[in-house]
PDB file of N, CA and C in Angstrom:
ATOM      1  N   UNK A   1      -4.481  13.810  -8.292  1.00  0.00           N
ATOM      2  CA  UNK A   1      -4.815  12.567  -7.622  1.00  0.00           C
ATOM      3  C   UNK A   1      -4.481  12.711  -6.139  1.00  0.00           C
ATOM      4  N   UNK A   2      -5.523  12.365  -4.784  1.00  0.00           N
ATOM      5  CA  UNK A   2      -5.062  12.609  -3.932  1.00  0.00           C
ATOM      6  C   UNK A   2      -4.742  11.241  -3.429  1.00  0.00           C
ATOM      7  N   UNK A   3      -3.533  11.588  -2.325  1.00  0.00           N
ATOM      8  CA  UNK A   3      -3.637  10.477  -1.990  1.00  0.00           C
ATOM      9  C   UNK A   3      -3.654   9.775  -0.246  1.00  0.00           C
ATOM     10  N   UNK A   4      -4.017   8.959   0.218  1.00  0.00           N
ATOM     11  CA  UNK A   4      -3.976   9.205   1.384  1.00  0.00           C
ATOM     12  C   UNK A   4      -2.370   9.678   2.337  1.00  0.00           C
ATOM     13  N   UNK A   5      -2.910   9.719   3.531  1.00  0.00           N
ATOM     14  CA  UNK A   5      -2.263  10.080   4.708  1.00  0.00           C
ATOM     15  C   UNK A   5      -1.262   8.541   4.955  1.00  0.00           C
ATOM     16  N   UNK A   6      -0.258   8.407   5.537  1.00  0.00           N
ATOM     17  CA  UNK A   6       1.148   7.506   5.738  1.00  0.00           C
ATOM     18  C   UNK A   6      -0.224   6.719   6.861  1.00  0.00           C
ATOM     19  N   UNK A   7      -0.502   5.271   6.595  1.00  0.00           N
ATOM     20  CA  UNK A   7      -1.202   4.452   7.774  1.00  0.00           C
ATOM     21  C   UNK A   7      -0.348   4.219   9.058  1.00  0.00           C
ATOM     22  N   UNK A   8      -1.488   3.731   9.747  1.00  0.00           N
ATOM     23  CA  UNK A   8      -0.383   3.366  11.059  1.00  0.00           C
ATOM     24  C   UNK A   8      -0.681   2.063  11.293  1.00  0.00           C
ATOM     25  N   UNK A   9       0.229   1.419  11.407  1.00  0.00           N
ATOM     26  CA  UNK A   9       0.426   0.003  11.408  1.00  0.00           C
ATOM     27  C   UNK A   9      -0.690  -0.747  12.125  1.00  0.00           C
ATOM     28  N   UNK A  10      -1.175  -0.137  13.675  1.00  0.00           N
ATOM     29  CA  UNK A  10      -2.660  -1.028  14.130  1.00  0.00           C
ATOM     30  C   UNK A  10      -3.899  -0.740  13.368  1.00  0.00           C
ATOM     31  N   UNK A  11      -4.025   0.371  12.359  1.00  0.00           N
ATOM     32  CA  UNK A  11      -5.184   0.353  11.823  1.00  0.00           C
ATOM     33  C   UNK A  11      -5.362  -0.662  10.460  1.00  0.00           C
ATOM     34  N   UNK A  12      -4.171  -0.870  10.115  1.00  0.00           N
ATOM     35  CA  UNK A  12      -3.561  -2.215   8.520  1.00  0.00           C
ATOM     36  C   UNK A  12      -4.400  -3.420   9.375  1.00  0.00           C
ATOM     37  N   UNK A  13      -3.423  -3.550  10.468  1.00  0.00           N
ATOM     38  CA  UNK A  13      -3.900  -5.271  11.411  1.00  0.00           C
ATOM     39  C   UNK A  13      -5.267  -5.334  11.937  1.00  0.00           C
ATOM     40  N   UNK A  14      -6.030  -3.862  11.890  1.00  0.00           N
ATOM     41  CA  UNK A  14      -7.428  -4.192  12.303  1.00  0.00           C
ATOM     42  C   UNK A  14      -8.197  -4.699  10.691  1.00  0.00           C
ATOM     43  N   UNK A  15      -7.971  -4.382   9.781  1.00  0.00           N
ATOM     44  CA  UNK A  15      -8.458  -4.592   8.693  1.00  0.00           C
ATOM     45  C   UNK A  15      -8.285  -6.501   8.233  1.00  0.00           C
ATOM     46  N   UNK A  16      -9.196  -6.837   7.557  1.00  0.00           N
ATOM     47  CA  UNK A  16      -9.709  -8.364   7.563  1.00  0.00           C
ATOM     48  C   UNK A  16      -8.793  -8.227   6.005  1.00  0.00           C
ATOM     49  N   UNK A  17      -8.014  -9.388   5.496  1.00  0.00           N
ATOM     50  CA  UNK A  17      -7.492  -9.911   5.051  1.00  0.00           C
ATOM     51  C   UNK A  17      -8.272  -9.485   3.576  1.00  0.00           C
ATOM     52  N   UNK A  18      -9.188  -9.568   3.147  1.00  0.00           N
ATOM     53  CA  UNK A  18      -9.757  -9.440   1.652  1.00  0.00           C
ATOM     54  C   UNK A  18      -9.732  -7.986   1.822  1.00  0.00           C
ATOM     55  N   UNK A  19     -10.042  -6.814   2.429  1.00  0.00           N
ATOM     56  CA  UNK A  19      -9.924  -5.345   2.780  1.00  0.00           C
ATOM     57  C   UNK A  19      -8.280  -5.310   2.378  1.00  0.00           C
ATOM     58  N   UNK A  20      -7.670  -5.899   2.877  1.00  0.00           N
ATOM     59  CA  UNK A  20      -6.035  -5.870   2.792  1.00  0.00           C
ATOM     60  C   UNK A  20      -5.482  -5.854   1.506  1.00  0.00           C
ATOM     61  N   UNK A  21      -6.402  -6.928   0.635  1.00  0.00           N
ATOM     62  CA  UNK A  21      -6.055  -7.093  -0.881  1.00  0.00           C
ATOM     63  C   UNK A  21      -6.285  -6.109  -1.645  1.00  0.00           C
ATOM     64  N   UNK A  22      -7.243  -5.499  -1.450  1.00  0.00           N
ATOM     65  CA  UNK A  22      -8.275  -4.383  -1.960  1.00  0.00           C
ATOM     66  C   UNK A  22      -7.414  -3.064  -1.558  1.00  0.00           C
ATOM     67  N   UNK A  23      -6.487  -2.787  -0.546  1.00  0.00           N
ATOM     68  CA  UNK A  23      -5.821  -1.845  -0.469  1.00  0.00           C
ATOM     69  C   UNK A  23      -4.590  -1.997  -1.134  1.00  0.00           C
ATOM     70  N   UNK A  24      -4.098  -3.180  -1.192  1.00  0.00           N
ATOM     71  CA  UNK A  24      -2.619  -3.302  -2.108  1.00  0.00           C
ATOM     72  C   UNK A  24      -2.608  -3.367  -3.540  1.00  0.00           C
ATOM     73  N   UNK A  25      -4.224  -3.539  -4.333  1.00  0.00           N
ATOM     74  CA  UNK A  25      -4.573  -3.054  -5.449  1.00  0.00           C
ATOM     75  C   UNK A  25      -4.720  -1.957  -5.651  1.00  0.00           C
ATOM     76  N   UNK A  26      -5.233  -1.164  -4.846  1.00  0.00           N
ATOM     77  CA  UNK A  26      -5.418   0.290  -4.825  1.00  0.00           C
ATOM     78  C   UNK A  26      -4.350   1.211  -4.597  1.00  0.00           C
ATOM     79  N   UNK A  27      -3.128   0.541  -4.116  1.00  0.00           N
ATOM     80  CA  UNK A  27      -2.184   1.267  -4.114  1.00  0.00           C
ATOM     81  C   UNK A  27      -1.103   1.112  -4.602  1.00  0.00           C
ATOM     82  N   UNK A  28      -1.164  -0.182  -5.299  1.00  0.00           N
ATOM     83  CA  UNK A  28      -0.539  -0.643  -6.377  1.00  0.00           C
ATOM     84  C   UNK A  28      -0.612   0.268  -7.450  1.00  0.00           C
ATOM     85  N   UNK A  29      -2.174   0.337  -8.011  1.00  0.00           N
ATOM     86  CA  UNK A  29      -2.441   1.166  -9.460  1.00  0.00           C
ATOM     87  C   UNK A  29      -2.361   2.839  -8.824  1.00  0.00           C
ATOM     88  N   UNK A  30      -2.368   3.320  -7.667  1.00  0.00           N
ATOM     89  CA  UNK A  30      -2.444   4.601  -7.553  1.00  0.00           C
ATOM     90  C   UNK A  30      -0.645   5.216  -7.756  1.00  0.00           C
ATOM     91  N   UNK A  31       0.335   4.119  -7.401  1.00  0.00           N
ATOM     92  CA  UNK A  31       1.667   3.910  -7.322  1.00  0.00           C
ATOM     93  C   UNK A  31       2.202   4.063  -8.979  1.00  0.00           C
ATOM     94  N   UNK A  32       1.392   3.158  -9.877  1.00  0.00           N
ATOM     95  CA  UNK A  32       1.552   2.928 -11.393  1.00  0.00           C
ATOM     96  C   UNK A  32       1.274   4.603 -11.916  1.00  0.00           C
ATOM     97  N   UNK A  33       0.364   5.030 -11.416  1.00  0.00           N
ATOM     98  CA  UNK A  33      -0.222   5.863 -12.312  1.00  0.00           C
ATOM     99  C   UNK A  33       0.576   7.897 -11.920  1.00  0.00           C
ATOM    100  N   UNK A  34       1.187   7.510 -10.730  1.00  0.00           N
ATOM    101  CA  UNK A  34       1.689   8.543 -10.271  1.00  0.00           C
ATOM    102  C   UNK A  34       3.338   8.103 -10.704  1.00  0.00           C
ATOM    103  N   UNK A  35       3.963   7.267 -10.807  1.00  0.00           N
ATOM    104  CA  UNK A  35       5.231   7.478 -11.894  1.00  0.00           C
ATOM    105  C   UNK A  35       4.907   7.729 -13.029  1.00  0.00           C
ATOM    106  N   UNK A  36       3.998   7.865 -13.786  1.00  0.00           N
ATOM    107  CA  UNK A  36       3.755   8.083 -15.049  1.00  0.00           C
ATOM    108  C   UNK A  36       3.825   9.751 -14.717  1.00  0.00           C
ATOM    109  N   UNK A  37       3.236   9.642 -14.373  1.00  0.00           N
ATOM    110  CA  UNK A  37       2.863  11.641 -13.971  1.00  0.00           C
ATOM    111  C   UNK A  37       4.658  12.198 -13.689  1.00  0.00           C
ATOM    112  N   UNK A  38       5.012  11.585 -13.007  1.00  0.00           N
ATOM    113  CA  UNK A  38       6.189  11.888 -12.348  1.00  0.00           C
ATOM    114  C   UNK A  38       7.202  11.881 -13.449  1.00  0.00           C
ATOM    115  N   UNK A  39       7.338  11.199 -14.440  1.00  0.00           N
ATOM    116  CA  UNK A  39       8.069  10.760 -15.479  1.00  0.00           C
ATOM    117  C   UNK A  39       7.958  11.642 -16.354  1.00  0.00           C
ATOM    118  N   UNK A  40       6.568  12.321 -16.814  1.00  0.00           N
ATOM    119  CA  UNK A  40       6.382  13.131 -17.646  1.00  0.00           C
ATOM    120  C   UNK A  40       6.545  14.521 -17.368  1.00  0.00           C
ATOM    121  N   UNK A  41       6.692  15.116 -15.623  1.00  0.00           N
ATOM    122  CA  UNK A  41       6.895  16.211 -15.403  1.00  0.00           C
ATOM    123  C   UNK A  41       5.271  16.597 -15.443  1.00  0.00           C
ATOM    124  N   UNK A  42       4.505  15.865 -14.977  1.00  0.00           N
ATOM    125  CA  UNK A  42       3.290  16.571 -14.717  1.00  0.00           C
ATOM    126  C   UNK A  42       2.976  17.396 -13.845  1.00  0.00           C
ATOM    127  N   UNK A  43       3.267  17.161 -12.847  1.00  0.00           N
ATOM    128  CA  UNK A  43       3.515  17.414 -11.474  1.00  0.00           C
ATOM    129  C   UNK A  43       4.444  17.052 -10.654  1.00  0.00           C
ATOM    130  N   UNK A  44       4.485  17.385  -9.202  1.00  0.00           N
ATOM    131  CA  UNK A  44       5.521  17.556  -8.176  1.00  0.00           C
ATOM    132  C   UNK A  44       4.624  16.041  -7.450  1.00  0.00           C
ATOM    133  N   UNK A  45       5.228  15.028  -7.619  1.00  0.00           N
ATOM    134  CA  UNK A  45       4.384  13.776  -7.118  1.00  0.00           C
ATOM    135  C   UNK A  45       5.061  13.330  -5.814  1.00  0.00           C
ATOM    136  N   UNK A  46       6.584  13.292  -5.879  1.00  0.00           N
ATOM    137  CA  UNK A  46       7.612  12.947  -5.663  1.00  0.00           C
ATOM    138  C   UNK A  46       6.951  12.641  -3.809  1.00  0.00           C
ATOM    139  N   UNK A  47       6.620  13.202  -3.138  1.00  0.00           N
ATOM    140  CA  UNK A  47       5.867  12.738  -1.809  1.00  0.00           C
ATOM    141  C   UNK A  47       4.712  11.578  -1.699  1.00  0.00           C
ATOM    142  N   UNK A  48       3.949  11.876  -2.807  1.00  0.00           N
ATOM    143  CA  UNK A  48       3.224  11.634  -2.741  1.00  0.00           C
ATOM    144  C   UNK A  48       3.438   9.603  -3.125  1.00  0.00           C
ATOM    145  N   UNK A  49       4.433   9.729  -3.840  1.00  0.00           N
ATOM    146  CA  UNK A  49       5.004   8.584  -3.933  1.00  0.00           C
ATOM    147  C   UNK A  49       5.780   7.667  -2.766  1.00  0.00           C
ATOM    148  N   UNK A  50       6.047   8.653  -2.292  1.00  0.00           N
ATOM    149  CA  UNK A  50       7.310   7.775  -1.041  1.00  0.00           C
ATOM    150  C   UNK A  50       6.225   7.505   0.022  1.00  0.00           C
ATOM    151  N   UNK A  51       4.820   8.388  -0.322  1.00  0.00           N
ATOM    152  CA  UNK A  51       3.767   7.822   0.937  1.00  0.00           C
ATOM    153  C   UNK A  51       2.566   6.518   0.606  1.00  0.00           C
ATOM    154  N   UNK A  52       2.782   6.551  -0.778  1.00  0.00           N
ATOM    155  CA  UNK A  52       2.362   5.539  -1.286  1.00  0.00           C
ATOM    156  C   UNK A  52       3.114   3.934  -1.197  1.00  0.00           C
ATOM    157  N   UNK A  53       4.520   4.367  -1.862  1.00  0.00           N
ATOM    158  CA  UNK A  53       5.315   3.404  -1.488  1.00  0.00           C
ATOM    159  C   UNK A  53       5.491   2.295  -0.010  1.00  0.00           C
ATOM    160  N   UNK A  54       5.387   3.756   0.967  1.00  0.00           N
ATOM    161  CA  UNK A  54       5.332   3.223   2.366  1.00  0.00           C
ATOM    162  C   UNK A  54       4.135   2.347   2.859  1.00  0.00           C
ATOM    163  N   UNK A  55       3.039   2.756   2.239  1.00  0.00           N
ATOM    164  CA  UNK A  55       1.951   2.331   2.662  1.00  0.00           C
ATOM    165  C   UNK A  55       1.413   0.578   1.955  1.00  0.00           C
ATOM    166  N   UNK A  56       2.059   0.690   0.448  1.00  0.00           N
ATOM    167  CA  UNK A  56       2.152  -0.587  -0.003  1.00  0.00           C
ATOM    168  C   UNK A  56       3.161  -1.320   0.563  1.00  0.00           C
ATOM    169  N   UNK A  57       3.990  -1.147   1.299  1.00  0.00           N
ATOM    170  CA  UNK A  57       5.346  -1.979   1.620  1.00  0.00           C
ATOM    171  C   UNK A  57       4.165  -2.008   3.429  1.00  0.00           C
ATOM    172  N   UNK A  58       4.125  -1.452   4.232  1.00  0.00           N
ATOM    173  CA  UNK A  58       2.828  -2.033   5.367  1.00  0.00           C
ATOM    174  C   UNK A  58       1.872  -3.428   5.118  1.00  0.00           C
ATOM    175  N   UNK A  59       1.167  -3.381   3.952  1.00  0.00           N
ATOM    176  CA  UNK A  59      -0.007  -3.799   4.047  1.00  0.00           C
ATOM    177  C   UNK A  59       0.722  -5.015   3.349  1.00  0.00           C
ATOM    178  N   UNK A  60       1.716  -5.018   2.823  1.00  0.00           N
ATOM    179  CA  UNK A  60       2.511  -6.296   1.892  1.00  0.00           C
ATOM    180  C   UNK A  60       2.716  -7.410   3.119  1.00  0.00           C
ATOM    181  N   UNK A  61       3.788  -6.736   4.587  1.00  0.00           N
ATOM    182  CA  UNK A  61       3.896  -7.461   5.669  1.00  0.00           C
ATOM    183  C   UNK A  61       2.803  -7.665   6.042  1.00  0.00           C
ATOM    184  N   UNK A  62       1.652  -6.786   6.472  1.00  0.00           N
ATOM    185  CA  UNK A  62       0.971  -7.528   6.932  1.00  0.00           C
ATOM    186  C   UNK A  62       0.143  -8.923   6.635  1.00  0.00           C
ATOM    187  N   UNK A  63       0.520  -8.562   4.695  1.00  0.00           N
ATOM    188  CA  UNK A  63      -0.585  -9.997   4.858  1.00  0.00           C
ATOM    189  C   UNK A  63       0.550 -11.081   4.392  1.00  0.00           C
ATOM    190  N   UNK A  64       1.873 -10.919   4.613  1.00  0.00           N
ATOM    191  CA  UNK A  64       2.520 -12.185   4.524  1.00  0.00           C
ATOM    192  C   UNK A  64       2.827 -12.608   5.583  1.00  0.00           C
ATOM    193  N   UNK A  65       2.621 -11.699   6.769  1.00  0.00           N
ATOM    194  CA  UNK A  65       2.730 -12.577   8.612  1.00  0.00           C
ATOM    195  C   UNK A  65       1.540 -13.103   8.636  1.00  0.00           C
ATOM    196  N   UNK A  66       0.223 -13.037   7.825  1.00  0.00           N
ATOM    197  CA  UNK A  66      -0.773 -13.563   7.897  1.00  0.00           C
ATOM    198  C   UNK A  66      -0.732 -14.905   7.264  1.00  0.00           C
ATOM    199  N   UNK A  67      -0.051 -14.887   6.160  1.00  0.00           N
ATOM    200  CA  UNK A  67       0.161 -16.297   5.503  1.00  0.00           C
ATOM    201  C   UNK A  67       1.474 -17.185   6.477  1.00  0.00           C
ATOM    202  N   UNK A  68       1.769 -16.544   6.913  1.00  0.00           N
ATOM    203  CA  UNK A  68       3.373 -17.310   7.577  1.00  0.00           C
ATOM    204  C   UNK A  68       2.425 -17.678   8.903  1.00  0.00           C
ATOM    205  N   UNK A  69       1.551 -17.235   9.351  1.00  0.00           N
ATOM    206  CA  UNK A  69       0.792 -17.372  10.426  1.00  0.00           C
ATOM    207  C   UNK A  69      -0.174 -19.052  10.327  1.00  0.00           C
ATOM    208  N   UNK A  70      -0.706 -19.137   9.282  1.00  0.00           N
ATOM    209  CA  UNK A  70      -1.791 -19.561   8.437  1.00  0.00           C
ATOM    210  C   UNK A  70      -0.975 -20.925   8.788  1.00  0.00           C
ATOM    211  N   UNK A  71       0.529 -20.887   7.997  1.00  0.00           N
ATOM    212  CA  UNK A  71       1.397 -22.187   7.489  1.00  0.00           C
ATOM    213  C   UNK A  71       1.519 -22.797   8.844  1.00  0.00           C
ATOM    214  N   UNK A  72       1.470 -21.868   9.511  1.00  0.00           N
ATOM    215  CA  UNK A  72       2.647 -22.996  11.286  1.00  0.00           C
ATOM    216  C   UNK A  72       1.279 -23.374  12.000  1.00  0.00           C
ATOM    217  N   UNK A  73       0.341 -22.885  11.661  1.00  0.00           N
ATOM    218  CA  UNK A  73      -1.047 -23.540  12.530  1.00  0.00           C
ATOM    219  C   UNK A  73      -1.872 -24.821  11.687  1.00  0.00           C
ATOM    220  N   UNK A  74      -1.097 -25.001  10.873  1.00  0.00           N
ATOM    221  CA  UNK A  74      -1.404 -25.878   9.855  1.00  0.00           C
ATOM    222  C   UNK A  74      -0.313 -27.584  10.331  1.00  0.00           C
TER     223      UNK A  74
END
């Protein structure tokens, strides 16, 4: 399973809010499916996880400064 490259934080904030969801699903289940691997000794995942991890913990802030954003203009 490959997986991407560590994002960089202005390319998350250029991305539109439903794109955003669509990546924290995608790296949600790519996250699920690589501890399984990891658990069983399938492979050497162990990077590939902490870049996954990183990248779901990005796109998480970004879209809750988007909702915290949303609330005070309200």
């Amino acid at each position: 399973m490959k997986v991407d490259k560590l994002l960089k934080g202005e390319k998350i904030r250029d991305m539109n809010t439903d794109e955003l969801k669509g990546k924290e699903r995608q790296f949600a289940d790519q996250l699920f499916r690589l501890k399984f691997q990891f658990a069983s000794g399938q492979t050497d995942t162990l990077p590939n996880i902490r870049v996954l991890r990183k990248n779901l913990a990005k796109v998480k802030t970004v879209l809750r400064a988007r909702e915290l954003e949303g609330a005070t203009k309200s």
